[in-house]
PDB file of N, CA and C in Angstrom:
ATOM      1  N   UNK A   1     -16.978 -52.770 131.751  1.00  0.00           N
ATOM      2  CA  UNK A   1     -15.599 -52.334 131.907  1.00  0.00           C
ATOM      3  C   UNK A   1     -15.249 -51.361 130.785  1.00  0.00           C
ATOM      4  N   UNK A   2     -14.890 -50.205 131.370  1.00  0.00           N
ATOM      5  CA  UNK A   2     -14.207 -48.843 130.138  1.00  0.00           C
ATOM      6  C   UNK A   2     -12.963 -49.434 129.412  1.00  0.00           C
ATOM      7  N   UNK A   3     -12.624 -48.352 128.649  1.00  0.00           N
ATOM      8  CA  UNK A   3     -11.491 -49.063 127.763  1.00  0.00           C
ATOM      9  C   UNK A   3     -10.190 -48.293 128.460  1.00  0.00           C
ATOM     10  N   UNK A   4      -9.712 -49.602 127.876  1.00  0.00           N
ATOM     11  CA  UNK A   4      -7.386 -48.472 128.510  1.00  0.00           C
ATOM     12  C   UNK A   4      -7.381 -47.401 127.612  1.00  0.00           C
ATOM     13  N   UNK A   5      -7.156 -46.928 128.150  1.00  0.00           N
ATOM     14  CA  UNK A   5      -6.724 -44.877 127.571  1.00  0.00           C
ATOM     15  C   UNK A   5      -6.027 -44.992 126.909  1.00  0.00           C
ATOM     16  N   UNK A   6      -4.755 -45.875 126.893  1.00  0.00           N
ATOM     17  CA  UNK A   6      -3.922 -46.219 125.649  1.00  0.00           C
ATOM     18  C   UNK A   6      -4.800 -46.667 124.551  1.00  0.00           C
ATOM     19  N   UNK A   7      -6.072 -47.682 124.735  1.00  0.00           N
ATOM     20  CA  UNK A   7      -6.375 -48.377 123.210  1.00  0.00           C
ATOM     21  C   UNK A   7      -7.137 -47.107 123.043  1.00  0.00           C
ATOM     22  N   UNK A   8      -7.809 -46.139 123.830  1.00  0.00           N
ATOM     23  CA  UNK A   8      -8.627 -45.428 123.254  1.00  0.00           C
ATOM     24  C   UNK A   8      -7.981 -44.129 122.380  1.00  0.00           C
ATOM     25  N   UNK A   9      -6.690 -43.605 122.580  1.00  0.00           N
ATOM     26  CA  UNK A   9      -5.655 -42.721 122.620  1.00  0.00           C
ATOM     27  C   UNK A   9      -5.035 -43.198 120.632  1.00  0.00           C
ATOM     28  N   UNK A  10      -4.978 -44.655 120.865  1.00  0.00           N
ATOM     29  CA  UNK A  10      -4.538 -45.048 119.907  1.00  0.00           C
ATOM     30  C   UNK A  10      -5.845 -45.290 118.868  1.00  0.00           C
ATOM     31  N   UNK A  11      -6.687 -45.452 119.144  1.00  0.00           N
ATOM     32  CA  UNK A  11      -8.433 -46.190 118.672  1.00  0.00           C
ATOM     33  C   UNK A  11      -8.474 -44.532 117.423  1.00  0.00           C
ATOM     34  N   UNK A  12      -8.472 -44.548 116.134  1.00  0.00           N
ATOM     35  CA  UNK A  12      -8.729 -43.750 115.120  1.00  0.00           C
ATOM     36  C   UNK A  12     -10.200 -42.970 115.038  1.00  0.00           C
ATOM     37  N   UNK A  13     -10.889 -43.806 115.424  1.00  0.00           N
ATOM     38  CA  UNK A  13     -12.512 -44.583 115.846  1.00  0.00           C
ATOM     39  C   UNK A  13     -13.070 -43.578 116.968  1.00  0.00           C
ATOM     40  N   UNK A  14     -12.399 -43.638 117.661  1.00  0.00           N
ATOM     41  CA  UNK A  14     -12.778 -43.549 119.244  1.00  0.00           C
ATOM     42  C   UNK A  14     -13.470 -42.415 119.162  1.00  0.00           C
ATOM     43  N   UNK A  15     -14.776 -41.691 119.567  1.00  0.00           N
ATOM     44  CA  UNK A  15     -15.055 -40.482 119.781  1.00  0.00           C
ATOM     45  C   UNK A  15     -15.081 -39.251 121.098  1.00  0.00           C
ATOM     46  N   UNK A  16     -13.585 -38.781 120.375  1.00  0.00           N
ATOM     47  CA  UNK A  16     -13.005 -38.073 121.371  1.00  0.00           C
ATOM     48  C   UNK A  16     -13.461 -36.811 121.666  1.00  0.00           C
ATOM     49  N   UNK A  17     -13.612 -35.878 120.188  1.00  0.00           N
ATOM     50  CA  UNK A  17     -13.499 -34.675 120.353  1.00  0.00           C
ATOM     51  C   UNK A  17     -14.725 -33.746 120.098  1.00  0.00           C
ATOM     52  N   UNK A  18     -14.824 -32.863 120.785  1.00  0.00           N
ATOM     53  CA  UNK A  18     -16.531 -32.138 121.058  1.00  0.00           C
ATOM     54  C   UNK A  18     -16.852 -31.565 119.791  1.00  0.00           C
ATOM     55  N   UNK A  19     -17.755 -31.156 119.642  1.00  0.00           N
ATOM     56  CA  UNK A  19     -18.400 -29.915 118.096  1.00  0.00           C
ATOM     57  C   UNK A  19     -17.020 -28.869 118.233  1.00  0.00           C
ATOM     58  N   UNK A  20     -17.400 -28.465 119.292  1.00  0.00           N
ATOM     59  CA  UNK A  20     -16.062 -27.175 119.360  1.00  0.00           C
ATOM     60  C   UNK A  20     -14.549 -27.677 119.022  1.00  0.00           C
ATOM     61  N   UNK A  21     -14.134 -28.333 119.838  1.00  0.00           N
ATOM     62  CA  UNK A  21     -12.571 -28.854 119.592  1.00  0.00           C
ATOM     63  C   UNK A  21     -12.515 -29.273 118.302  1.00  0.00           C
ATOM     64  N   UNK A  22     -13.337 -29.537 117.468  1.00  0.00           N
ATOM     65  CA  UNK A  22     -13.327 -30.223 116.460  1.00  0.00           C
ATOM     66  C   UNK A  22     -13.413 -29.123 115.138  1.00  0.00           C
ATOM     67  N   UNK A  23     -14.602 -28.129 115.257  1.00  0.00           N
ATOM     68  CA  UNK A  23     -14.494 -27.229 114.552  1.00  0.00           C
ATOM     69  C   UNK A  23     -12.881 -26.611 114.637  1.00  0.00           C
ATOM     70  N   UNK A  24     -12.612 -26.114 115.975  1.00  0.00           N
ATOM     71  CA  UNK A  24     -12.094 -25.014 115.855  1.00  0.00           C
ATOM     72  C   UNK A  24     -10.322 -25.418 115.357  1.00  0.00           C
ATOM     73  N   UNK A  25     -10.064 -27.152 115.411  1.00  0.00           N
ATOM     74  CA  UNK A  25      -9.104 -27.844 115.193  1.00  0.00           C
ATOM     75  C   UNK A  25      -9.205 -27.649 113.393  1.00  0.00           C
ATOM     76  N   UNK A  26     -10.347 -27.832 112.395  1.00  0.00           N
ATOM     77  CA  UNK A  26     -10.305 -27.735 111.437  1.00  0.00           C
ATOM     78  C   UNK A  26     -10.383 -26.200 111.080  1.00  0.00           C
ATOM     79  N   UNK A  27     -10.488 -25.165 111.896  1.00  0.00           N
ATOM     80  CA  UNK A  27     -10.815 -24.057 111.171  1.00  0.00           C
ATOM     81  C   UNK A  27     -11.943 -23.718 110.481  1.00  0.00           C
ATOM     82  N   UNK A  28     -12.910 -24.569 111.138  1.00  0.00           N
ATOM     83  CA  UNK A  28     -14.246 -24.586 110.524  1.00  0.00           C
ATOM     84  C   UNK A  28     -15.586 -23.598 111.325  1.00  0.00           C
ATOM     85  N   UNK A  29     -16.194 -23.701 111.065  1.00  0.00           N
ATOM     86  CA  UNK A  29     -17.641 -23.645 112.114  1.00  0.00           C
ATOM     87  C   UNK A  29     -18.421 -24.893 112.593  1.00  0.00           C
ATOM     88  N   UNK A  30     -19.225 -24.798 113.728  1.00  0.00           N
ATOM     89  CA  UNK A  30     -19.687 -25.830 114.120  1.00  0.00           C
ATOM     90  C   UNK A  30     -21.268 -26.005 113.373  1.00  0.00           C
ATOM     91  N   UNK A  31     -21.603 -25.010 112.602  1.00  0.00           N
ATOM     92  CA  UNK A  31     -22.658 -25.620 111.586  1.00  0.00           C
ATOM     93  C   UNK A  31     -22.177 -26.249 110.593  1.00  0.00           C
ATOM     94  N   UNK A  32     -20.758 -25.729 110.076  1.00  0.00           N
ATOM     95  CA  UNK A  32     -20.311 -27.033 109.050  1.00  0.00           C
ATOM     96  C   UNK A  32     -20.045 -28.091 109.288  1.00  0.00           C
ATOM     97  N   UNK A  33     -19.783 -28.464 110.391  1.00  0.00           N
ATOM     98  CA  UNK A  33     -20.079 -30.303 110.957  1.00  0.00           C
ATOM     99  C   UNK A  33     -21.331 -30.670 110.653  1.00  0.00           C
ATOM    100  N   UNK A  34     -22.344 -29.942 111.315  1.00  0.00           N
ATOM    101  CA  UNK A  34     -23.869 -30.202 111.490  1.00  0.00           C
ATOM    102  C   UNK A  34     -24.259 -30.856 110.320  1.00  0.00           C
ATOM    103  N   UNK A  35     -23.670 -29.619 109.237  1.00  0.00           N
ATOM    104  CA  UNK A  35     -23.977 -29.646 108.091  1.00  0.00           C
ATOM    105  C   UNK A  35     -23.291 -31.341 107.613  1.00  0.00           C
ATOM    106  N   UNK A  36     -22.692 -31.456 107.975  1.00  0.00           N
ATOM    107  CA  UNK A  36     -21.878 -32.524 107.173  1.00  0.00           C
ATOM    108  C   UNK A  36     -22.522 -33.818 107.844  1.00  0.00           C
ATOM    109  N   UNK A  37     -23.022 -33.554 109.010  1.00  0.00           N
ATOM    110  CA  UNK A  37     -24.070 -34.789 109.442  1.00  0.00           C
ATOM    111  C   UNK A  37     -25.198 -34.963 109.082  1.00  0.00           C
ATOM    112  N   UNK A  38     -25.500 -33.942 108.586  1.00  0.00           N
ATOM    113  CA  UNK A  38     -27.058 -33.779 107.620  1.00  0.00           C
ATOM    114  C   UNK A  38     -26.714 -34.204 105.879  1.00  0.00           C
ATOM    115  N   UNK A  39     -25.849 -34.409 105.985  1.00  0.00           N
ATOM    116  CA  UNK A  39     -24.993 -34.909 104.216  1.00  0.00           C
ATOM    117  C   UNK A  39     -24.814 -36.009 104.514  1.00  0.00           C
ATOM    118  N   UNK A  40     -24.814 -36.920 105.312  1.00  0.00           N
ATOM    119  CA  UNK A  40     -24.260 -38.262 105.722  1.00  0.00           C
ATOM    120  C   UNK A  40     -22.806 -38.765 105.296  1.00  0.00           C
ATOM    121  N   UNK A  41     -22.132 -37.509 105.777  1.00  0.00           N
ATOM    122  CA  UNK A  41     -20.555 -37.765 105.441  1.00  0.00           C
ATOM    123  C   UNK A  41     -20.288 -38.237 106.463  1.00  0.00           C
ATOM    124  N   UNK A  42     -20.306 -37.938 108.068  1.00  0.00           N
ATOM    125  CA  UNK A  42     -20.324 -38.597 109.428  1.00  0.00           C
ATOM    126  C   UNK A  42     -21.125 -38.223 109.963  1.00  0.00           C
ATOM    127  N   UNK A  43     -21.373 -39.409 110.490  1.00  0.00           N
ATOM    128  CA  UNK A  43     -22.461 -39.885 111.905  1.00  0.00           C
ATOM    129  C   UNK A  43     -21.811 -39.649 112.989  1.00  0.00           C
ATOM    130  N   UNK A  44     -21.580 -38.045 113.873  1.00  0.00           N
ATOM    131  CA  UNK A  44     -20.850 -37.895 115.123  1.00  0.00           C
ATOM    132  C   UNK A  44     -21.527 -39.288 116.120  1.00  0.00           C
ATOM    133  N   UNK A  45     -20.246 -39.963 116.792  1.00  0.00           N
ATOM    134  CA  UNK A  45     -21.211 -40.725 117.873  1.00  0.00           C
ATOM    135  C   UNK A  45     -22.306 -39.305 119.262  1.00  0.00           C
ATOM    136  N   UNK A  46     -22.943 -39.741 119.662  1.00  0.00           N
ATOM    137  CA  UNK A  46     -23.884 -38.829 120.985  1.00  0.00           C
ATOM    138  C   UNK A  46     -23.198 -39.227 122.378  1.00  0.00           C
ATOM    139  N   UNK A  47     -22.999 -38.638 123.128  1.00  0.00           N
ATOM    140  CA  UNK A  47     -22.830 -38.467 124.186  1.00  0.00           C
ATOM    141  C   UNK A  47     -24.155 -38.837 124.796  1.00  0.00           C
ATOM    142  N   UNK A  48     -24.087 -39.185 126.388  1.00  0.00           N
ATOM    143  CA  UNK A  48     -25.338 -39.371 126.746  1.00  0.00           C
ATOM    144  C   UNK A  48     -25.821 -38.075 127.419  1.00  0.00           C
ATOM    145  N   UNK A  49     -25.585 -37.008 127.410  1.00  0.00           N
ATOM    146  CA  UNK A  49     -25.961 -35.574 127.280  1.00  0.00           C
ATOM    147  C   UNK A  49     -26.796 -35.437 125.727  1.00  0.00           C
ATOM    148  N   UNK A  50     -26.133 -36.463 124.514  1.00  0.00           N
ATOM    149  CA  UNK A  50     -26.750 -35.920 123.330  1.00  0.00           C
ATOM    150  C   UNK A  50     -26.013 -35.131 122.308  1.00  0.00           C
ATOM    151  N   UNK A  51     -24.596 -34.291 122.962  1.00  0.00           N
ATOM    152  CA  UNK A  51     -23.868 -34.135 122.165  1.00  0.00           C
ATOM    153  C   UNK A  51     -22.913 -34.544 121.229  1.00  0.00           C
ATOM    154  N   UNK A  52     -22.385 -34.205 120.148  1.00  0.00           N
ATOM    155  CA  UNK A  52     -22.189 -34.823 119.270  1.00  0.00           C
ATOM    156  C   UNK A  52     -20.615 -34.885 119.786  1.00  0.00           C
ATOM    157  N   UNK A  53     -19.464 -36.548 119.243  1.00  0.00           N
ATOM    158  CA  UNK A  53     -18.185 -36.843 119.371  1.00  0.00           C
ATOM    159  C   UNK A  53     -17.866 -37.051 118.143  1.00  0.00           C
ATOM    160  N   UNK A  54     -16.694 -36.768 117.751  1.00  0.00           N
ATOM    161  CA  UNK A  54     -15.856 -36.890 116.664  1.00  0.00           C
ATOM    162  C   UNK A  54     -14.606 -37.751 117.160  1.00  0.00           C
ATOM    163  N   UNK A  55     -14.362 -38.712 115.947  1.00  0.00           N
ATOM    164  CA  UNK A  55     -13.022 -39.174 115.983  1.00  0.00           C
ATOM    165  C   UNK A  55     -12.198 -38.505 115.317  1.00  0.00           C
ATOM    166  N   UNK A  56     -10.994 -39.161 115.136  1.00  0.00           N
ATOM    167  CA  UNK A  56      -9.849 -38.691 114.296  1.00  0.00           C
ATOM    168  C   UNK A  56     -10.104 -39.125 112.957  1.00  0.00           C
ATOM    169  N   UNK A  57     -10.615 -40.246 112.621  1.00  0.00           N
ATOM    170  CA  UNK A  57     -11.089 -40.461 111.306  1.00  0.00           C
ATOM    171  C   UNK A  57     -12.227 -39.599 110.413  1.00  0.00           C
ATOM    172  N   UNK A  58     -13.335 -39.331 111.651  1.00  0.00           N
ATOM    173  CA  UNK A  58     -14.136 -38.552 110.915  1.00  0.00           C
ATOM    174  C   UNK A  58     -13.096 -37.036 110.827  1.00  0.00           C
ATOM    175  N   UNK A  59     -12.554 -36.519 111.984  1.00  0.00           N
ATOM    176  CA  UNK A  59     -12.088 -35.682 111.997  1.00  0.00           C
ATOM    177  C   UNK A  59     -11.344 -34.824 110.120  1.00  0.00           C
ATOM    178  N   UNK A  60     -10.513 -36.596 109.568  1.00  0.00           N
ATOM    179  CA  UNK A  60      -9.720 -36.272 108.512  1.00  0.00           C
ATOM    180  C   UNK A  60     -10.991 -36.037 107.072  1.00  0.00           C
ATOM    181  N   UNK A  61     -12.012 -36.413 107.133  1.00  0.00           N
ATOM    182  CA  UNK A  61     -13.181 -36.800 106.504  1.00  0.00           C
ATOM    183  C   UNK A  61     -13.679 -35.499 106.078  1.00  0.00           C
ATOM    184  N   UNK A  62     -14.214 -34.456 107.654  1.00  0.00           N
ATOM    185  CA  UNK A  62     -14.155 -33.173 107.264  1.00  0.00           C
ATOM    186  C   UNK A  62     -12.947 -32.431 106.894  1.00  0.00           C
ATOM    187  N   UNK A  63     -11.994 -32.379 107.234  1.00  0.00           N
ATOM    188  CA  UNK A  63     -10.812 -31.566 106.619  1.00  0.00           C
ATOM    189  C   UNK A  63     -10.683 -31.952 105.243  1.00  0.00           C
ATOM    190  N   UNK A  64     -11.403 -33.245 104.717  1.00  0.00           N
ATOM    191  CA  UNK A  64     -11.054 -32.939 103.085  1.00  0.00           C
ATOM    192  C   UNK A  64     -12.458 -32.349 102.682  1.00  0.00           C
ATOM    193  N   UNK A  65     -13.559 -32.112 103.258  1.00  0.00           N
ATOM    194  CA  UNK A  65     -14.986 -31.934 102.699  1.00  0.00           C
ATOM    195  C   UNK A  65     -14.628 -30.288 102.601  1.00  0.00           C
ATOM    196  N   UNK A  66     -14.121 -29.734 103.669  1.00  0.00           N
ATOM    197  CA  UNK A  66     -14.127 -28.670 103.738  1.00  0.00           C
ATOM    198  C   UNK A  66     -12.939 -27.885 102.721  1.00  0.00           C
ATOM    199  N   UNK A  67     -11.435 -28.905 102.295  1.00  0.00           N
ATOM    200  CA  UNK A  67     -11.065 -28.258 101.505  1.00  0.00           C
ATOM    201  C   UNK A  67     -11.557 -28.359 100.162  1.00  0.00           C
ATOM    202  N   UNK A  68     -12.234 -29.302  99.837  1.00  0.00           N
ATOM    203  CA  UNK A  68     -13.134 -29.397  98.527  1.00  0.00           C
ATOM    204  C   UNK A  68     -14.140 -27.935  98.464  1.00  0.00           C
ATOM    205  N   UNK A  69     -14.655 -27.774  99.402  1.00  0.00           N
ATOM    206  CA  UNK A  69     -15.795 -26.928  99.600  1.00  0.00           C
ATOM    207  C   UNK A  69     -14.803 -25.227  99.433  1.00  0.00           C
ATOM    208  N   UNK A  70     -13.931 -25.113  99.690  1.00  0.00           N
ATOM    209  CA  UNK A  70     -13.015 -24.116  99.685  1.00  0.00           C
ATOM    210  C   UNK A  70     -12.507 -24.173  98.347  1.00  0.00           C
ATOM    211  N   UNK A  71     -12.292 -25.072  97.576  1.00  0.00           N
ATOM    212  CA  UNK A  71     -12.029 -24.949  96.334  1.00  0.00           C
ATOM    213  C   UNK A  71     -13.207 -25.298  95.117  1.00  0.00           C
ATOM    214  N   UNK A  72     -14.375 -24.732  96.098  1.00  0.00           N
ATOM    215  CA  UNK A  72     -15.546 -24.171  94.721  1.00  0.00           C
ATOM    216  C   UNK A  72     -16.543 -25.542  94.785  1.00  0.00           C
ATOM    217  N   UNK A  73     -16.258 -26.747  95.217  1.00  0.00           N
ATOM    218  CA  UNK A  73     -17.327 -27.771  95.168  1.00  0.00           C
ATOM    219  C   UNK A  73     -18.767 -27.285  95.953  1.00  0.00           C
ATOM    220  N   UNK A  74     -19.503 -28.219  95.423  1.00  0.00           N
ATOM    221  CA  UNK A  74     -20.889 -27.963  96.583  1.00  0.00           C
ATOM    222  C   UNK A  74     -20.743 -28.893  97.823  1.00  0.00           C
ATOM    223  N   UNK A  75     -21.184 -28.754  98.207  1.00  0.00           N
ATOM    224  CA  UNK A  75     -21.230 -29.357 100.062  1.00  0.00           C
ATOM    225  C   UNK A  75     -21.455 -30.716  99.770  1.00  0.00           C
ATOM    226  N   UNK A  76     -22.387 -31.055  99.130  1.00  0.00           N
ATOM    227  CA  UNK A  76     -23.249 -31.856  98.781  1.00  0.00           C
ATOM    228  C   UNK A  76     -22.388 -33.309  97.731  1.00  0.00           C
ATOM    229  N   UNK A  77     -21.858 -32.163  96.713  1.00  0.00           N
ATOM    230  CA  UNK A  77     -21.179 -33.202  95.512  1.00  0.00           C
ATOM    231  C   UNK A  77     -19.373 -33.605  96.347  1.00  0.00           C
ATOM    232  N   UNK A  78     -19.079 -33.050  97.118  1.00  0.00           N
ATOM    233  CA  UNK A  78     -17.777 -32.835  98.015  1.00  0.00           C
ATOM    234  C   UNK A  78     -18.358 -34.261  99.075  1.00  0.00           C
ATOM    235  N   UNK A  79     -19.250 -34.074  99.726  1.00  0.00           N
ATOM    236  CA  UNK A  79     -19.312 -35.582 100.558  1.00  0.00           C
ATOM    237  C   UNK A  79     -19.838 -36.813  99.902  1.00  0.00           C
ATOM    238  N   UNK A  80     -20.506 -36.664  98.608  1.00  0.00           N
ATOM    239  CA  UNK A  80     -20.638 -37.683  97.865  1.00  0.00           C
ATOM    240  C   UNK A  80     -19.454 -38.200  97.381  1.00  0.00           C
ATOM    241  N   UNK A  81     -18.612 -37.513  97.107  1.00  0.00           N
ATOM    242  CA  UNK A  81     -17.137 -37.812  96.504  1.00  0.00           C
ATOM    243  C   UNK A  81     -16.229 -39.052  97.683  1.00  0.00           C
ATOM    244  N   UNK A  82     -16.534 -38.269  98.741  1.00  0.00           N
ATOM    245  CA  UNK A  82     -15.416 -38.711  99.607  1.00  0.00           C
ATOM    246  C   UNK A  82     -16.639 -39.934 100.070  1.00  0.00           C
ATOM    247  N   UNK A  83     -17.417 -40.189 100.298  1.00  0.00           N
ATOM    248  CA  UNK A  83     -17.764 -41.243 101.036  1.00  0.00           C
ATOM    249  C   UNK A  83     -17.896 -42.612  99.386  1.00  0.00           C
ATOM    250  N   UNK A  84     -17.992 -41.997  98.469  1.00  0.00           N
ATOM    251  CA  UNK A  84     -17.389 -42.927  97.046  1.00  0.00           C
ATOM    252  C   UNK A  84     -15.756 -43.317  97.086  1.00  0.00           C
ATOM    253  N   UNK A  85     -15.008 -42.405  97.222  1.00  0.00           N
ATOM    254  CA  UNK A  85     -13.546 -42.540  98.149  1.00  0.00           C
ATOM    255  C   UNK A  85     -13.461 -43.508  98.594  1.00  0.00           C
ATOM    256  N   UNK A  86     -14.350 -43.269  99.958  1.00  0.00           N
ATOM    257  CA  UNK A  86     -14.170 -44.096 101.242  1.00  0.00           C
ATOM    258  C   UNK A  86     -14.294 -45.796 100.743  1.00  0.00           C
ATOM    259  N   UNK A  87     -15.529 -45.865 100.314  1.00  0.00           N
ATOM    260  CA  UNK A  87     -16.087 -47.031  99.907  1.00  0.00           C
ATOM    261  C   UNK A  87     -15.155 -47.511  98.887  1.00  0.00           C
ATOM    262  N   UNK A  88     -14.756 -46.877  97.810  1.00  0.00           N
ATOM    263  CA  UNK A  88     -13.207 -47.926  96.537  1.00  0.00           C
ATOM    264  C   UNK A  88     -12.277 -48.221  97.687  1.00  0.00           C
ATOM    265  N   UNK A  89     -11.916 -47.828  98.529  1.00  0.00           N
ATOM    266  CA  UNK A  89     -11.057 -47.636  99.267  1.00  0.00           C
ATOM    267  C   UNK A  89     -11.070 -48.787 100.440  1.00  0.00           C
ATOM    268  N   UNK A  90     -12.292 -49.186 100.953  1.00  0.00           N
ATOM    269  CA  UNK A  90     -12.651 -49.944 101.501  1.00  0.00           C
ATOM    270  C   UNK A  90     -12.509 -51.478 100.481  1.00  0.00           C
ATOM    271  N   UNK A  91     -13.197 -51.430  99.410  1.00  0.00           N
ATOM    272  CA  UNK A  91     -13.462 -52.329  98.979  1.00  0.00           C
ATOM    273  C   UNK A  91     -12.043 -52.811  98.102  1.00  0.00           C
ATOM    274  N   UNK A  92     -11.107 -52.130  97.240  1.00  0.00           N
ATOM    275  CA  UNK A  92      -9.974 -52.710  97.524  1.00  0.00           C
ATOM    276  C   UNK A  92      -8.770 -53.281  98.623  1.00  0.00           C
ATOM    277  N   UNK A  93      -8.892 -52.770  99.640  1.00  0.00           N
ATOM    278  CA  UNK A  93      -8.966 -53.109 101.333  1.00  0.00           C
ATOM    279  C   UNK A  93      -9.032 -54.717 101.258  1.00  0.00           C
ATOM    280  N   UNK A  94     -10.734 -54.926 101.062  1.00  0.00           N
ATOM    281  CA  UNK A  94     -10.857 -56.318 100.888  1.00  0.00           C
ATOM    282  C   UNK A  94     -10.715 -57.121  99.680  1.00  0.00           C
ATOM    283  N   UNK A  95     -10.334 -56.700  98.798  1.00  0.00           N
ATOM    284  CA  UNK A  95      -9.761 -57.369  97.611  1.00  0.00           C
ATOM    285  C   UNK A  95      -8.446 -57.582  97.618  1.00  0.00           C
ATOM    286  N   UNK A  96      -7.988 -57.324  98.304  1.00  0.00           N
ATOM    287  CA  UNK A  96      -6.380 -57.525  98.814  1.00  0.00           C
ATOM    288  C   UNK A  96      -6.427 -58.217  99.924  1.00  0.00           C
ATOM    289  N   UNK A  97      -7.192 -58.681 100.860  1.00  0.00           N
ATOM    290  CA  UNK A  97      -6.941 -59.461 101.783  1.00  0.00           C
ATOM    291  C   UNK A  97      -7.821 -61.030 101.210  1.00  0.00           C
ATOM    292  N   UNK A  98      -8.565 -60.622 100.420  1.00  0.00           N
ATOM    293  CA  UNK A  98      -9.032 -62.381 100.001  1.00  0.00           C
ATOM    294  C   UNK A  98      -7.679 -62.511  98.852  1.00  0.00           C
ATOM    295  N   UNK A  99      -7.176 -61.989  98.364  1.00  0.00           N
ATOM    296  CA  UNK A  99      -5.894 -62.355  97.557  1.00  0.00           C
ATOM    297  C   UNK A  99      -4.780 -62.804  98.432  1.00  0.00           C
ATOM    298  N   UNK A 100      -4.729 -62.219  99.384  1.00  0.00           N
ATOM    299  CA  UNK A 100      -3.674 -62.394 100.202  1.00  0.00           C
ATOM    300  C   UNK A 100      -3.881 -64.278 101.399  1.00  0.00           C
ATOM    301  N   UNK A 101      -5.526 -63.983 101.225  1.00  0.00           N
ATOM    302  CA  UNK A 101      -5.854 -65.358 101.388  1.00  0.00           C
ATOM    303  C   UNK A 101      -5.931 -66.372 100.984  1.00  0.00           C
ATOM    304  N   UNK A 102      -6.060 -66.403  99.372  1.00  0.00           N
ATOM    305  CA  UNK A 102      -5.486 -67.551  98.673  1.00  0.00           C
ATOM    306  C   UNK A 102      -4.542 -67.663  98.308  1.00  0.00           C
ATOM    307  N   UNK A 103      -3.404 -66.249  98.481  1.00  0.00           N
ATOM    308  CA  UNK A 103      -1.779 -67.022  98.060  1.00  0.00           C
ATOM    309  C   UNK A 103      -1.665 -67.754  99.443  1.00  0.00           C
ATOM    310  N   UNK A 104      -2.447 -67.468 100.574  1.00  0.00           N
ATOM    311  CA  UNK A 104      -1.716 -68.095 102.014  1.00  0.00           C
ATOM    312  C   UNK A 104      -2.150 -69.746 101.729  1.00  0.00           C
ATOM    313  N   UNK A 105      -3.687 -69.564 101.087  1.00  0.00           N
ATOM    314  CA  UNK A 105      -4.014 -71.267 101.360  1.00  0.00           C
ATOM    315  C   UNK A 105      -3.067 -71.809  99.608  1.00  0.00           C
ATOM    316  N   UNK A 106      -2.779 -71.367  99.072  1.00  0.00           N
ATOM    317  CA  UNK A 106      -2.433 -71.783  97.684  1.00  0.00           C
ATOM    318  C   UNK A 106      -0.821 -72.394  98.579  1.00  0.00           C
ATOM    319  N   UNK A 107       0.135 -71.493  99.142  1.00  0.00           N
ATOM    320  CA  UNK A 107       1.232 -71.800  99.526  1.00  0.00           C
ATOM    321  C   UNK A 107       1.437 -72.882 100.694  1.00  0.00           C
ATOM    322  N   UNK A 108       0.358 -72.877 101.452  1.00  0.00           N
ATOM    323  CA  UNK A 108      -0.474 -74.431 102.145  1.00  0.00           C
ATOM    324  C   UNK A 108      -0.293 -75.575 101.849  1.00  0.00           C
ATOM    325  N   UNK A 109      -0.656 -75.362 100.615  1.00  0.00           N
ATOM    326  CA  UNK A 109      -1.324 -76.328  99.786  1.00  0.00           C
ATOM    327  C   UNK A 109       0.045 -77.042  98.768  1.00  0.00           C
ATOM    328  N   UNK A 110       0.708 -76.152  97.980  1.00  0.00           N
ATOM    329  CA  UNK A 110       2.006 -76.758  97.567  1.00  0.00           C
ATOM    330  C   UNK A 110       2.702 -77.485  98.089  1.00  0.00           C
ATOM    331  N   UNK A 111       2.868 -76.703 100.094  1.00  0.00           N
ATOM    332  CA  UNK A 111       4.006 -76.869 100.667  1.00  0.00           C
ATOM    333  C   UNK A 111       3.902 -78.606 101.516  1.00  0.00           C
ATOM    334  N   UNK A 112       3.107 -78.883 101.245  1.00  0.00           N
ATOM    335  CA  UNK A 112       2.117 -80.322 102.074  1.00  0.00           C
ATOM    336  C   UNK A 112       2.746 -81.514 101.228  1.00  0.00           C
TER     337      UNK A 112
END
């Protein structure tokens, strides 16, 4: 079973948008995606043709690689940055939800 067009519409995730729509949405070229999949900044999902999908998340991922890269970074030290980003970013994410899990069981626990 496919997904509702609403969760997919709403889905950040979802891989919507082609090499082209995607370049030409960032103002980019479609070797600077390539490029940025050969950097392991994103993994476009494949189509079963083989072509490459972009979400909206990766989408925002290149728009900062590329303004780094526009303001003099290397390609290279620009997606290392952001996927170090990504990851503090992630990982306070979950340092705030196991906190948020022991004030829940701590307030449990008083309230008994």
């Amino acid at each position: 079973m496919g997904q509702n067009p609403d969760d997919m519409f709403g889905d950040e995730n979802y891989p919507a948008y082609t090499i082209g729509q995607a370049a030409e949405m960032l103002g980019t070229t479609q070797d600077f995606l390539r490029r940025l999949d050969e950097a392991k900044l994103i993994n476009p999902h494949r189509s079963a043709g083989g072509h490459r999908r972009y979400s909206r998340y990766q989408l925002r991922l290149a728009a900062r690689a590329r303004e780094m890269v526009d303001e003099g970074l290397a390609l290279e030290a620009a997606c290392r940055i952001i996927i170090l980003e990504d990851q503090l970013e992630e990982a306070l994410r979950q340092n705030q939800n196991q906190q948020q899990e022991r004030g829940d069981k701590t307030d449990r626990t008083t309230s008994d």
